[in-house]
ModelCIF file with pLDDT and N, C-alpha, C, O atoms, coordinates in Angstrom:
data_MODEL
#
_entry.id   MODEL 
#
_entity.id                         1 
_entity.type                       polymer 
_entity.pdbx_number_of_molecules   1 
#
_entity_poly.entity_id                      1 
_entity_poly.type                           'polypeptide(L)' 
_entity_poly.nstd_linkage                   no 
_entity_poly.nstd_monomer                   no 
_entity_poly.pdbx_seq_one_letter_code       
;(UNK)(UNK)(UNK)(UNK)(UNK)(UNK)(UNK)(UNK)(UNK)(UNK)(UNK)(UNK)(UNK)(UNK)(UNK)(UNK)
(UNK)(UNK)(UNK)(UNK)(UNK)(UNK)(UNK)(UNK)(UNK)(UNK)(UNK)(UNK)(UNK)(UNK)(UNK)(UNK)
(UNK)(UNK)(UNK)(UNK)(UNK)(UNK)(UNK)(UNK)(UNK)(UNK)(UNK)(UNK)(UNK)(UNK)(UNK)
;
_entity_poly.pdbx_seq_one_letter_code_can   XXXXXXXXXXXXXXXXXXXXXXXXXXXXXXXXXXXXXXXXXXXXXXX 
_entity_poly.pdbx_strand_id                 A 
#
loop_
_entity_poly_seq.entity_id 
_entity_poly_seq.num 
_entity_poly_seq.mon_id 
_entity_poly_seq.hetero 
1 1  UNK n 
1 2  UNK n 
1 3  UNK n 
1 4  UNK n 
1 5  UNK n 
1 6  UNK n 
1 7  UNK n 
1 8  UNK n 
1 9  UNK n 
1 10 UNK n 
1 11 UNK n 
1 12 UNK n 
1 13 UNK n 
1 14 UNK n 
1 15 UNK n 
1 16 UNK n 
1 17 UNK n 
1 18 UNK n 
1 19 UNK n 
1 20 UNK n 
1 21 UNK n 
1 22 UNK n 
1 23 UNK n 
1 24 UNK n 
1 25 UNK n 
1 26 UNK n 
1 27 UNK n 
1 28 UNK n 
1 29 UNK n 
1 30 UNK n 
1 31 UNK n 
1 32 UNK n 
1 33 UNK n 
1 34 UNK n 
1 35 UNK n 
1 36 UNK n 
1 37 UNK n 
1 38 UNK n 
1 39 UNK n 
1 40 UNK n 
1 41 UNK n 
1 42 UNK n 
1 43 UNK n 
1 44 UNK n 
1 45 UNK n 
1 46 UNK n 
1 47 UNK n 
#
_struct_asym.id          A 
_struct_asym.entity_id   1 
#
loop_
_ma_qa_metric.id 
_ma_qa_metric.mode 
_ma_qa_metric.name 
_ma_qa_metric.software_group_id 
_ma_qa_metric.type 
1 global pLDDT . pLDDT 
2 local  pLDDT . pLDDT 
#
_ma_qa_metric_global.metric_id      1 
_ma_qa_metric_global.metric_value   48.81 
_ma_qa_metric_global.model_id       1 
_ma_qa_metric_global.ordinal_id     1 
#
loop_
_ma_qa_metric_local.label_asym_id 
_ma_qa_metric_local.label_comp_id 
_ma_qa_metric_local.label_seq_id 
_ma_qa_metric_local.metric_id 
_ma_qa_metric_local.metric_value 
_ma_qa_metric_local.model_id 
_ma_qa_metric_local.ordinal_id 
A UNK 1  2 37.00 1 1  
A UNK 2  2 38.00 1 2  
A UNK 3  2 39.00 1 3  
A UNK 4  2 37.00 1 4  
A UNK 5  2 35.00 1 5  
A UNK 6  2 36.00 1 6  
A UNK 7  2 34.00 1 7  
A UNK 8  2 34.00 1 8  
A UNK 9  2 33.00 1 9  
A UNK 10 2 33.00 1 10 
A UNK 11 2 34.00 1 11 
A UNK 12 2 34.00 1 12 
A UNK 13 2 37.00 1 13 
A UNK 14 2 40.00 1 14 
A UNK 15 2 42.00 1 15 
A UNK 16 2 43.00 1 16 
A UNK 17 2 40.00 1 17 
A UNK 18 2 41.00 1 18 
A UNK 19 2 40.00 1 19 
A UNK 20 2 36.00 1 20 
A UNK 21 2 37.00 1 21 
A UNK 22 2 36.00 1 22 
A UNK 23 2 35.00 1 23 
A UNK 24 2 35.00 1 24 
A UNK 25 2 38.00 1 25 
A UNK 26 2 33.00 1 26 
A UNK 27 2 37.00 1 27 
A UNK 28 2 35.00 1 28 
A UNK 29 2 35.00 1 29 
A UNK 30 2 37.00 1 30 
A UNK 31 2 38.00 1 31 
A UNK 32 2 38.00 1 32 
A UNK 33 2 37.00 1 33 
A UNK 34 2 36.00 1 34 
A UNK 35 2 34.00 1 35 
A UNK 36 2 38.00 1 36 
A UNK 37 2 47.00 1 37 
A UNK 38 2 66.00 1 38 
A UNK 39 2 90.00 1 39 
A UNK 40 2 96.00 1 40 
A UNK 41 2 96.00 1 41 
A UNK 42 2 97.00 1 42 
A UNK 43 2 96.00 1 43 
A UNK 44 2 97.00 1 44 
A UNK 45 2 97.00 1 45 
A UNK 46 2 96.00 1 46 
A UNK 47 2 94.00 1 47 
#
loop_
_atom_site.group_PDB 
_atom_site.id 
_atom_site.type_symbol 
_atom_site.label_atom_id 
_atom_site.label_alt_id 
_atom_site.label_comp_id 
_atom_site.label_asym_id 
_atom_site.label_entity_id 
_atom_site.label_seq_id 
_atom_site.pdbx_PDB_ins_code 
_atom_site.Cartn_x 
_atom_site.Cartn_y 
_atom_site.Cartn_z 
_atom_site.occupancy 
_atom_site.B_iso_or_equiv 
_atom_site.pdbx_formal_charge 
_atom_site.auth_seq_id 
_atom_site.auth_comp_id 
_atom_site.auth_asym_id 
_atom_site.auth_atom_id 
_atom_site.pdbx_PDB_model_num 
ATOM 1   N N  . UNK A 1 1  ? -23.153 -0.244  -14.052 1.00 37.00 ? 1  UNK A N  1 
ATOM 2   C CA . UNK A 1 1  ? -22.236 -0.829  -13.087 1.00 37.00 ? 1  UNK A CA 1 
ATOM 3   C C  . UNK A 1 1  ? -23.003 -1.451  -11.926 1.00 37.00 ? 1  UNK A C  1 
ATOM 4   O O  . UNK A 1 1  ? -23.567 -0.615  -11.220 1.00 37.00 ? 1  UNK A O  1 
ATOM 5   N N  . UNK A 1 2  ? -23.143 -2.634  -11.591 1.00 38.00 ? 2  UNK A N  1 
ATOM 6   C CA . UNK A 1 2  ? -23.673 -3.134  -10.636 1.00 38.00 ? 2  UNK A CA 1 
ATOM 7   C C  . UNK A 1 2  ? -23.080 -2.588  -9.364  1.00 38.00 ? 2  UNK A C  1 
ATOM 8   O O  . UNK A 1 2  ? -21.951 -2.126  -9.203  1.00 38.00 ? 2  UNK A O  1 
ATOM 9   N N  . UNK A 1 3  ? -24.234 -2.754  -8.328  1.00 39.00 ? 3  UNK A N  1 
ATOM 10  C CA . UNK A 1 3  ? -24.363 -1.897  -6.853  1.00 39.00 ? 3  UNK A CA 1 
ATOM 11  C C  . UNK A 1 3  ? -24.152 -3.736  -6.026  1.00 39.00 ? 3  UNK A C  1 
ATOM 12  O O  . UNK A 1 3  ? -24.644 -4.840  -6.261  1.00 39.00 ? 3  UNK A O  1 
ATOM 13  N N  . UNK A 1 4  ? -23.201 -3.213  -5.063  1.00 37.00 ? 4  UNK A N  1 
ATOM 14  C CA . UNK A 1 4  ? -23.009 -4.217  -4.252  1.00 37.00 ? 4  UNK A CA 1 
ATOM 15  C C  . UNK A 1 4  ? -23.453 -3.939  -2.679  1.00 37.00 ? 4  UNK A C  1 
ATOM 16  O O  . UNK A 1 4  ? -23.057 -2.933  -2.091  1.00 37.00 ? 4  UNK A O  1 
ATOM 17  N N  . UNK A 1 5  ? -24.413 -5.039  -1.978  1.00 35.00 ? 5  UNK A N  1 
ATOM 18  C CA . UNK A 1 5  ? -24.224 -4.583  -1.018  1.00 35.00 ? 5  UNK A CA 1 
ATOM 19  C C  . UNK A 1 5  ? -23.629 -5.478  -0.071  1.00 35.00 ? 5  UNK A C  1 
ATOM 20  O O  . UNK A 1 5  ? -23.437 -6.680  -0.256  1.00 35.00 ? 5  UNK A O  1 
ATOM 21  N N  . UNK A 1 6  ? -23.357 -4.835  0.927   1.00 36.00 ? 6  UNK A N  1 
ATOM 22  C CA . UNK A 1 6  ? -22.470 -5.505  1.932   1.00 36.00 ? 6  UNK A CA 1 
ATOM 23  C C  . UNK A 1 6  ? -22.894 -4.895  3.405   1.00 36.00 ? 6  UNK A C  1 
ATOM 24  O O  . UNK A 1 6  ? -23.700 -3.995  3.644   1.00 36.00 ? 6  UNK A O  1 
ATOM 25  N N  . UNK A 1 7  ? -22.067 -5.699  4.343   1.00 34.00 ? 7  UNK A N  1 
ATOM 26  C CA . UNK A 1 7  ? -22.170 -5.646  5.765   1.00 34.00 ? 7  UNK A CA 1 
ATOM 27  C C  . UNK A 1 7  ? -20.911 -4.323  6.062   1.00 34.00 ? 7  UNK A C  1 
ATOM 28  O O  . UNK A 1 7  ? -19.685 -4.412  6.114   1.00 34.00 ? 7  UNK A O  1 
ATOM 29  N N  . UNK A 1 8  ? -21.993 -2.913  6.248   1.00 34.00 ? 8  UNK A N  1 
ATOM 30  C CA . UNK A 1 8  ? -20.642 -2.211  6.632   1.00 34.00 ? 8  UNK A CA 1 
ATOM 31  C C  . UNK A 1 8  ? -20.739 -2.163  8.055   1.00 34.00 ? 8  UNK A C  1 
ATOM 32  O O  . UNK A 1 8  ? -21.768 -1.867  8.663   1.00 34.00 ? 8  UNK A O  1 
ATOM 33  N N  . UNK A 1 9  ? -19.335 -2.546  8.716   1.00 33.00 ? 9  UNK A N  1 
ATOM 34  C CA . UNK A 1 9  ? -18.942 -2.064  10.337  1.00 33.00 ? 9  UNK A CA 1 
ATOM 35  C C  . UNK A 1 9  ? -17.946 -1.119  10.205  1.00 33.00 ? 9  UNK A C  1 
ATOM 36  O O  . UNK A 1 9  ? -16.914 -0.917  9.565   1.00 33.00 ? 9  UNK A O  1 
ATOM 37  N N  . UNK A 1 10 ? -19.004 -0.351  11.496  1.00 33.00 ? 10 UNK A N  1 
ATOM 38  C CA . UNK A 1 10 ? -17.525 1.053   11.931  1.00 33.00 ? 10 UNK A CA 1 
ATOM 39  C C  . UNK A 1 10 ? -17.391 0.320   13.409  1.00 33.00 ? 10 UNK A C  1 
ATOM 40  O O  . UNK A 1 10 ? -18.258 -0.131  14.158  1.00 33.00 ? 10 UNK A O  1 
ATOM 41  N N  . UNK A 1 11 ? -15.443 0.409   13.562  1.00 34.00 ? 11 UNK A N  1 
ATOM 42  C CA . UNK A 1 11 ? -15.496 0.274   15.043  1.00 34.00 ? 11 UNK A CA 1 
ATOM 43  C C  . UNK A 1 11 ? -15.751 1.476   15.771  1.00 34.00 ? 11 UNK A C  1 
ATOM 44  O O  . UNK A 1 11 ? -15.691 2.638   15.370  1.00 34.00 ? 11 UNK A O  1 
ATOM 45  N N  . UNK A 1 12 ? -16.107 0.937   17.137  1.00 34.00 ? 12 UNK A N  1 
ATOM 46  C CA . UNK A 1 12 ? -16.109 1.670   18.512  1.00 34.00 ? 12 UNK A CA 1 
ATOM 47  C C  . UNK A 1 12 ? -15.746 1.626   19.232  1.00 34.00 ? 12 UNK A C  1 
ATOM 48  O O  . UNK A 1 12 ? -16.422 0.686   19.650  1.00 34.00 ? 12 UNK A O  1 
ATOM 49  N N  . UNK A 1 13 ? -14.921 1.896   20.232  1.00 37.00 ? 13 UNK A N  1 
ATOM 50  C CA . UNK A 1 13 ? -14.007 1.765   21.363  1.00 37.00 ? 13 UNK A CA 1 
ATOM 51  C C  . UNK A 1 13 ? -15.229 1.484   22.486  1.00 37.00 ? 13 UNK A C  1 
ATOM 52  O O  . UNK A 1 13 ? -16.336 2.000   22.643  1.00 37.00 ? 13 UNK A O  1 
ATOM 53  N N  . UNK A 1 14 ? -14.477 0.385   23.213  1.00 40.00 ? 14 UNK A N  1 
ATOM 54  C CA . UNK A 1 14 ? -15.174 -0.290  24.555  1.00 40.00 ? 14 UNK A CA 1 
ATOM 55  C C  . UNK A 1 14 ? -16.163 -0.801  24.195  1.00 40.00 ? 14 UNK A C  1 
ATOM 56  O O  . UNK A 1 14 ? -17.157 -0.470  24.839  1.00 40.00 ? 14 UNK A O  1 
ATOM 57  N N  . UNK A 1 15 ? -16.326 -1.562  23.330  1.00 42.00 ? 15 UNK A N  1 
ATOM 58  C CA . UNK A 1 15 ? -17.716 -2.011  23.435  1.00 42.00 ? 15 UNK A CA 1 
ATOM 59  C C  . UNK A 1 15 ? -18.469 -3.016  23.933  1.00 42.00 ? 15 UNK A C  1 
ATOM 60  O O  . UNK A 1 15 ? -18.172 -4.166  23.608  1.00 42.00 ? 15 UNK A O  1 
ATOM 61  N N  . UNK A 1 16 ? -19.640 -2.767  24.857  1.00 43.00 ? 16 UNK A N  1 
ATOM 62  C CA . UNK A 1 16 ? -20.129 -3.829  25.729  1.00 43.00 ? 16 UNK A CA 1 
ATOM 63  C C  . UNK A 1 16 ? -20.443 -4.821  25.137  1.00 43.00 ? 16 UNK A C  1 
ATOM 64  O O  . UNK A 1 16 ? -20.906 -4.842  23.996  1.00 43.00 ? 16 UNK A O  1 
ATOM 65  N N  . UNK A 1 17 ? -20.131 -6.194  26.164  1.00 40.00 ? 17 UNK A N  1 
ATOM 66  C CA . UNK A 1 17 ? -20.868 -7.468  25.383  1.00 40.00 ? 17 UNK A CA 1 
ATOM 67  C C  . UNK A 1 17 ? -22.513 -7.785  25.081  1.00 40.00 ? 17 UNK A C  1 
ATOM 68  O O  . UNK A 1 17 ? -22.962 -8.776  24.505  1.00 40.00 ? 17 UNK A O  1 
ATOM 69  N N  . UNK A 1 18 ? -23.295 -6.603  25.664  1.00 41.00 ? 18 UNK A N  1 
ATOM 70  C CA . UNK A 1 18 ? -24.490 -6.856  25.713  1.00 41.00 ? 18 UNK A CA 1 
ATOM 71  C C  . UNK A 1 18 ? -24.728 -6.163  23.953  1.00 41.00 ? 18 UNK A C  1 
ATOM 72  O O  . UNK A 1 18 ? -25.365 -6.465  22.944  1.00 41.00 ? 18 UNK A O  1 
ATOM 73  N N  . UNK A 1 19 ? -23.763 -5.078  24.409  1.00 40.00 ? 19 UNK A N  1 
ATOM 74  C CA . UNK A 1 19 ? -24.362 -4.306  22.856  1.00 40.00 ? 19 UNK A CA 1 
ATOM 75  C C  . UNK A 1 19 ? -23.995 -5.008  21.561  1.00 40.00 ? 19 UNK A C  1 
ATOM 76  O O  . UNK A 1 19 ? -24.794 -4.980  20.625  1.00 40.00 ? 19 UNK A O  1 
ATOM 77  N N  . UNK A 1 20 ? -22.630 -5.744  21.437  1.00 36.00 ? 20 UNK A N  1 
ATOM 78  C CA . UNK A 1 20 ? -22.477 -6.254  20.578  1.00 36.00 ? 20 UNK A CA 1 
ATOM 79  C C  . UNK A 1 20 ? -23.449 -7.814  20.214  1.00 36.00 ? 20 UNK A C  1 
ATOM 80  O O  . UNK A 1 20 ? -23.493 -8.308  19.087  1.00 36.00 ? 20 UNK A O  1 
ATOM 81  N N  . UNK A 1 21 ? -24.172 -8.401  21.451  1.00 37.00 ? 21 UNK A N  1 
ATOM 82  C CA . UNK A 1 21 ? -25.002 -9.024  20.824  1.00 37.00 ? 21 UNK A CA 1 
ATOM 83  C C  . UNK A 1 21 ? -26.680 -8.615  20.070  1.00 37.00 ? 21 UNK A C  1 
ATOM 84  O O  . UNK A 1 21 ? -27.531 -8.914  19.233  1.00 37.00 ? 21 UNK A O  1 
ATOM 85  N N  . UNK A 1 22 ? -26.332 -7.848  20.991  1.00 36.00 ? 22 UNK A N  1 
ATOM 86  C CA . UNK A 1 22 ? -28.000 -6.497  20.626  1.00 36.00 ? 22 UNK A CA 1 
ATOM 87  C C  . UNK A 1 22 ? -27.531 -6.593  18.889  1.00 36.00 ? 22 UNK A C  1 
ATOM 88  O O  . UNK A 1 22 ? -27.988 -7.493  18.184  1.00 36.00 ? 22 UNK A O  1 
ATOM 89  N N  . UNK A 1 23 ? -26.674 -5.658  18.399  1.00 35.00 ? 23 UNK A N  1 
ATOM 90  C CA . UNK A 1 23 ? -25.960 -5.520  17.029  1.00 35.00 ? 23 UNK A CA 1 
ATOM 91  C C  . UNK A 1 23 ? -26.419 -6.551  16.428  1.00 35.00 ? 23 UNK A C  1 
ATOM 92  O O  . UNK A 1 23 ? -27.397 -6.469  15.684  1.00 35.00 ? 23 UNK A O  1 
ATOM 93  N N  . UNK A 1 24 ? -25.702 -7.816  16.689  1.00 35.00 ? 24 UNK A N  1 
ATOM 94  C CA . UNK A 1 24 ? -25.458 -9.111  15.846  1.00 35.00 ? 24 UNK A CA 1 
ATOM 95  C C  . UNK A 1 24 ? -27.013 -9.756  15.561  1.00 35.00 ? 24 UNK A C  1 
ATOM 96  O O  . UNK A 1 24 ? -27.327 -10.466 14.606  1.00 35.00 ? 24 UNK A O  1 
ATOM 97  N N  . UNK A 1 25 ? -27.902 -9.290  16.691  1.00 38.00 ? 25 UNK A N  1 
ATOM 98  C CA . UNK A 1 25 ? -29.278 -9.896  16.640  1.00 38.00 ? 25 UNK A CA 1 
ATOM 99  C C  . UNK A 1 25 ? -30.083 -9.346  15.587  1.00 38.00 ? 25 UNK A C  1 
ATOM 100 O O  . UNK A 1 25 ? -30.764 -9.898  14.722  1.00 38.00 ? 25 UNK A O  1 
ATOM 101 N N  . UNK A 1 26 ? -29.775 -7.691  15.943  1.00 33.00 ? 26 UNK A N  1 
ATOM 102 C CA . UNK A 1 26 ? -30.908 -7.072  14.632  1.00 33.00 ? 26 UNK A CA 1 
ATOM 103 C C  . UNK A 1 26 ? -30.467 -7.474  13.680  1.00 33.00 ? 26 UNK A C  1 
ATOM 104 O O  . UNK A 1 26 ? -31.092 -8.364  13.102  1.00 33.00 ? 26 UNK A O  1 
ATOM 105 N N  . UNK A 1 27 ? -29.364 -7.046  13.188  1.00 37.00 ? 27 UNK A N  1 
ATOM 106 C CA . UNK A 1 27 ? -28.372 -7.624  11.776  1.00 37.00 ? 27 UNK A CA 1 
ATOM 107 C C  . UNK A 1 27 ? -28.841 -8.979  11.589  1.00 37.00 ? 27 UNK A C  1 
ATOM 108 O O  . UNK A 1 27 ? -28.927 -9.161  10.374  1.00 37.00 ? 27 UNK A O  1 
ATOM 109 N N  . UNK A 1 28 ? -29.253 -10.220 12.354  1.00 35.00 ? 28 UNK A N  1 
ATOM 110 C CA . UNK A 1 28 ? -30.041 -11.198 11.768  1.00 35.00 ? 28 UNK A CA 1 
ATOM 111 C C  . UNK A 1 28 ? -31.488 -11.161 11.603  1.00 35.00 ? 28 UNK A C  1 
ATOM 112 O O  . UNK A 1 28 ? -32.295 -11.961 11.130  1.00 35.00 ? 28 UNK A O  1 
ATOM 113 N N  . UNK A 1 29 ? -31.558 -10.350 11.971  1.00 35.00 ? 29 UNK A N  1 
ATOM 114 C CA . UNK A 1 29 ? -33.184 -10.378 12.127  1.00 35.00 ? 29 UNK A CA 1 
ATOM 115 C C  . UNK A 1 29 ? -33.591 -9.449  10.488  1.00 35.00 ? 29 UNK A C  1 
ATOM 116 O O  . UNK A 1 29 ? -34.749 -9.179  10.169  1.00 35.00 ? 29 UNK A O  1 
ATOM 117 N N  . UNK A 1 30 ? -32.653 -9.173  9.841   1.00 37.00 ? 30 UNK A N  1 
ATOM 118 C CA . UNK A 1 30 ? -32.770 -8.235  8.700   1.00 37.00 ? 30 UNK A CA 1 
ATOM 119 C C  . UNK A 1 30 ? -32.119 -9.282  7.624   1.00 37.00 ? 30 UNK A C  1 
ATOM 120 O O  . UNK A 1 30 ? -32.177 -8.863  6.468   1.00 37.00 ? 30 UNK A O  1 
ATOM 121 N N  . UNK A 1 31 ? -31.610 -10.354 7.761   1.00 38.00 ? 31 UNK A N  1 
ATOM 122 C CA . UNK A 1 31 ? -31.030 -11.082 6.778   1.00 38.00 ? 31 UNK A CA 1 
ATOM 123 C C  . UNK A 1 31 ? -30.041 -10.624 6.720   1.00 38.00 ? 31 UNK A C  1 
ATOM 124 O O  . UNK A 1 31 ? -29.759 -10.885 5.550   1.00 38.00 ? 31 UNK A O  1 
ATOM 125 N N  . UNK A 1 32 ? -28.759 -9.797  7.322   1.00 38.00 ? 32 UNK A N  1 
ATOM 126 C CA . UNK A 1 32 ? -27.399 -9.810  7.403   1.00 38.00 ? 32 UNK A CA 1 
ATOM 127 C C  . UNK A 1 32 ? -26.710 -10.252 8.741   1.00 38.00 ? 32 UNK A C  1 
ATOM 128 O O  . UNK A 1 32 ? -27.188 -9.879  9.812   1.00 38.00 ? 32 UNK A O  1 
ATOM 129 N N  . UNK A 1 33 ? -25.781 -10.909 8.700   1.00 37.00 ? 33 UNK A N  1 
ATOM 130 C CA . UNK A 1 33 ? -25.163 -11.273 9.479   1.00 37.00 ? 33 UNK A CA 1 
ATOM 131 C C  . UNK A 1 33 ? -23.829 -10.524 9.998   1.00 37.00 ? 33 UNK A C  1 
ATOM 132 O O  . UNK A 1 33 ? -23.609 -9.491  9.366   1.00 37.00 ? 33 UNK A O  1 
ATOM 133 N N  . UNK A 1 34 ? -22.962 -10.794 10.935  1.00 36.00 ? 34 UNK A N  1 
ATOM 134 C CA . UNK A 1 34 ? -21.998 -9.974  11.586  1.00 36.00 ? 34 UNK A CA 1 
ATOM 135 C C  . UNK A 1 34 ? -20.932 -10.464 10.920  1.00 36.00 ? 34 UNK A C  1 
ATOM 136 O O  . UNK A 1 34 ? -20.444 -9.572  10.226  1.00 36.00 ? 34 UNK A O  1 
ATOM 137 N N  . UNK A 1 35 ? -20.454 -11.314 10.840  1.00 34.00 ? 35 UNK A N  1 
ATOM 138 C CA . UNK A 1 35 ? -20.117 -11.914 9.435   1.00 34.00 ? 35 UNK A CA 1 
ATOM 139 C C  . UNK A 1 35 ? -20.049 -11.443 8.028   1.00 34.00 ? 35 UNK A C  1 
ATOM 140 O O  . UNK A 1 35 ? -20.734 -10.429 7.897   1.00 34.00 ? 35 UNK A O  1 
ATOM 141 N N  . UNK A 1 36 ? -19.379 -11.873 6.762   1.00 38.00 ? 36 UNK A N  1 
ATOM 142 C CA . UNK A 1 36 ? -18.997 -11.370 5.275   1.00 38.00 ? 36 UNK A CA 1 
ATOM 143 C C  . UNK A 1 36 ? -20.610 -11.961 5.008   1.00 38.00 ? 36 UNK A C  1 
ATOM 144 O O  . UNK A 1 36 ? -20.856 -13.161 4.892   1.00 38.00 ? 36 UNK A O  1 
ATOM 145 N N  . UNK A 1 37 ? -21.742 -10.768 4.931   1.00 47.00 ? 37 UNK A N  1 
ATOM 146 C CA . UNK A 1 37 ? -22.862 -10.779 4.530   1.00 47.00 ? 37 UNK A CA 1 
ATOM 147 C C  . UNK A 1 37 ? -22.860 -11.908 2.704   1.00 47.00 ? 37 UNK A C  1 
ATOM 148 O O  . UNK A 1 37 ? -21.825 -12.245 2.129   1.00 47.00 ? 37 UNK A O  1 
ATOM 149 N N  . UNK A 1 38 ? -23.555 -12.067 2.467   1.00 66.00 ? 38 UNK A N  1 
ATOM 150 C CA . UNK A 1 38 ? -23.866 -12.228 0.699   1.00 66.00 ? 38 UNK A CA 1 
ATOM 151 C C  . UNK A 1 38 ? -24.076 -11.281 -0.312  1.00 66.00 ? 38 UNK A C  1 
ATOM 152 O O  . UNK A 1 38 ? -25.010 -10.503 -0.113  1.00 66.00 ? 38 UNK A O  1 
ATOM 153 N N  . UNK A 1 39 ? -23.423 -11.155 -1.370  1.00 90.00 ? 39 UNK A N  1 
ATOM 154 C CA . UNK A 1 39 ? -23.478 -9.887  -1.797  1.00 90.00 ? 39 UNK A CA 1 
ATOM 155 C C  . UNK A 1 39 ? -24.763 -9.997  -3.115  1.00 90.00 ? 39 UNK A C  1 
ATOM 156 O O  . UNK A 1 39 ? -24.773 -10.789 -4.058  1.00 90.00 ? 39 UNK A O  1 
ATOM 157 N N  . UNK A 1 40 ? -25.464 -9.253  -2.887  1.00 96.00 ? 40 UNK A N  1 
ATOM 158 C CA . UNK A 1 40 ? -26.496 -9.082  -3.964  1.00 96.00 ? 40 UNK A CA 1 
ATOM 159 C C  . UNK A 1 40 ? -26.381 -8.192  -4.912  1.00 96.00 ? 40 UNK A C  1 
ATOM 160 O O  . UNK A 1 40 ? -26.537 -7.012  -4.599  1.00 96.00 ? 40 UNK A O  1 
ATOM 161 N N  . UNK A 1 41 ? -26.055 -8.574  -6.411  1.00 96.00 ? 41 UNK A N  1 
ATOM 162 C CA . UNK A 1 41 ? -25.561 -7.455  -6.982  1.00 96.00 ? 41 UNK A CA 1 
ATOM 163 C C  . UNK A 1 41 ? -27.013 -6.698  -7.683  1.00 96.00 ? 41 UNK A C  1 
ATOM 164 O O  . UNK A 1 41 ? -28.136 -6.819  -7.194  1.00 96.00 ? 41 UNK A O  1 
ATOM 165 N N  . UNK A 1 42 ? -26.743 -6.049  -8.708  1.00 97.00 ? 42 UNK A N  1 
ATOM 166 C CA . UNK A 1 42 ? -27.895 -5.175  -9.232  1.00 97.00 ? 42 UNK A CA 1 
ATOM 167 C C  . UNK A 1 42 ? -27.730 -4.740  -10.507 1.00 97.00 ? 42 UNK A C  1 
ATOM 168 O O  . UNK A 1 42 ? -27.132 -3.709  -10.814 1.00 97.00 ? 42 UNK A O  1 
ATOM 169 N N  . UNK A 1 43 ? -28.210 -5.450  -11.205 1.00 96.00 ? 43 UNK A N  1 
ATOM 170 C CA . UNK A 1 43 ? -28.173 -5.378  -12.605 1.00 96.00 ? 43 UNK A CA 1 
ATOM 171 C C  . UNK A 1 43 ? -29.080 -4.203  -13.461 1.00 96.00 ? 43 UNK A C  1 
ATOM 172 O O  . UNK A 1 43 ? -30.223 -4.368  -13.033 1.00 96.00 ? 43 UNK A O  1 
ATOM 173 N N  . UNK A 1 44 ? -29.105 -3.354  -14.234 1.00 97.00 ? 44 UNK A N  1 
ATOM 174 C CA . UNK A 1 44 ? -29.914 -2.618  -14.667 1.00 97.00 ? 44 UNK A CA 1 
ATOM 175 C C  . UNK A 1 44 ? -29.718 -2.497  -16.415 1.00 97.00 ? 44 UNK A C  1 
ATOM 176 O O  . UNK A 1 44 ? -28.704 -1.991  -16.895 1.00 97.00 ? 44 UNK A O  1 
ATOM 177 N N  . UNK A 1 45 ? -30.707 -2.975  -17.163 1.00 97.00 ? 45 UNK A N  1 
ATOM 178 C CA . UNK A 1 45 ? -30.929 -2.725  -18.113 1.00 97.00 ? 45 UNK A CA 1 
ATOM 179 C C  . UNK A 1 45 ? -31.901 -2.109  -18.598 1.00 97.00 ? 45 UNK A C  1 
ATOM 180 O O  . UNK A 1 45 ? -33.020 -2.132  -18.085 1.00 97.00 ? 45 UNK A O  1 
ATOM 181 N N  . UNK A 1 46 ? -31.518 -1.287  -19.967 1.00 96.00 ? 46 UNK A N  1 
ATOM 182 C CA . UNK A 1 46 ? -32.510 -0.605  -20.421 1.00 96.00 ? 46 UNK A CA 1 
ATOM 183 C C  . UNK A 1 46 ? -33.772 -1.048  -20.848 1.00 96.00 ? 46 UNK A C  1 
ATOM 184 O O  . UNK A 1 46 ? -33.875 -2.055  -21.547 1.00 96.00 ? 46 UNK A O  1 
ATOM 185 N N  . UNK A 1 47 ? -34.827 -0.329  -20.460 1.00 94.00 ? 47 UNK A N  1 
ATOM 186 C CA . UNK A 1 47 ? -36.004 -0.808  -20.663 1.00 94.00 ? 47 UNK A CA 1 
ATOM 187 C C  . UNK A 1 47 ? -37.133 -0.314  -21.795 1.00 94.00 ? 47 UNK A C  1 
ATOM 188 O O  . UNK A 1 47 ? -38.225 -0.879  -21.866 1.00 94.00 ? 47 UNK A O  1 
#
């Protein structure tokens, strides 16, 4: 069964505008975005 990954967010109550760009920056800086990431699936066959 292929493994999907995705952009998971948990909310948080109050959250500052500084932190939510802090967030959005690392998350690009890793190749995901804050945004519906790209999903890379994962295929596994026997070898």
């Amino acid at each position: 069964r292929p493994r999907h990954y995705k952009c998971r967010r948990k909310v948080r109550s109050a959250a500052r505008p500084h932190q939510v760009v802090l967030v959005c920056g690392l998350a690009l800086l890793i190749g995901v975005g804050c945004g519906n990431a790209p999903d890379i699936e994962k295929f596994s066959l026997p070898g």
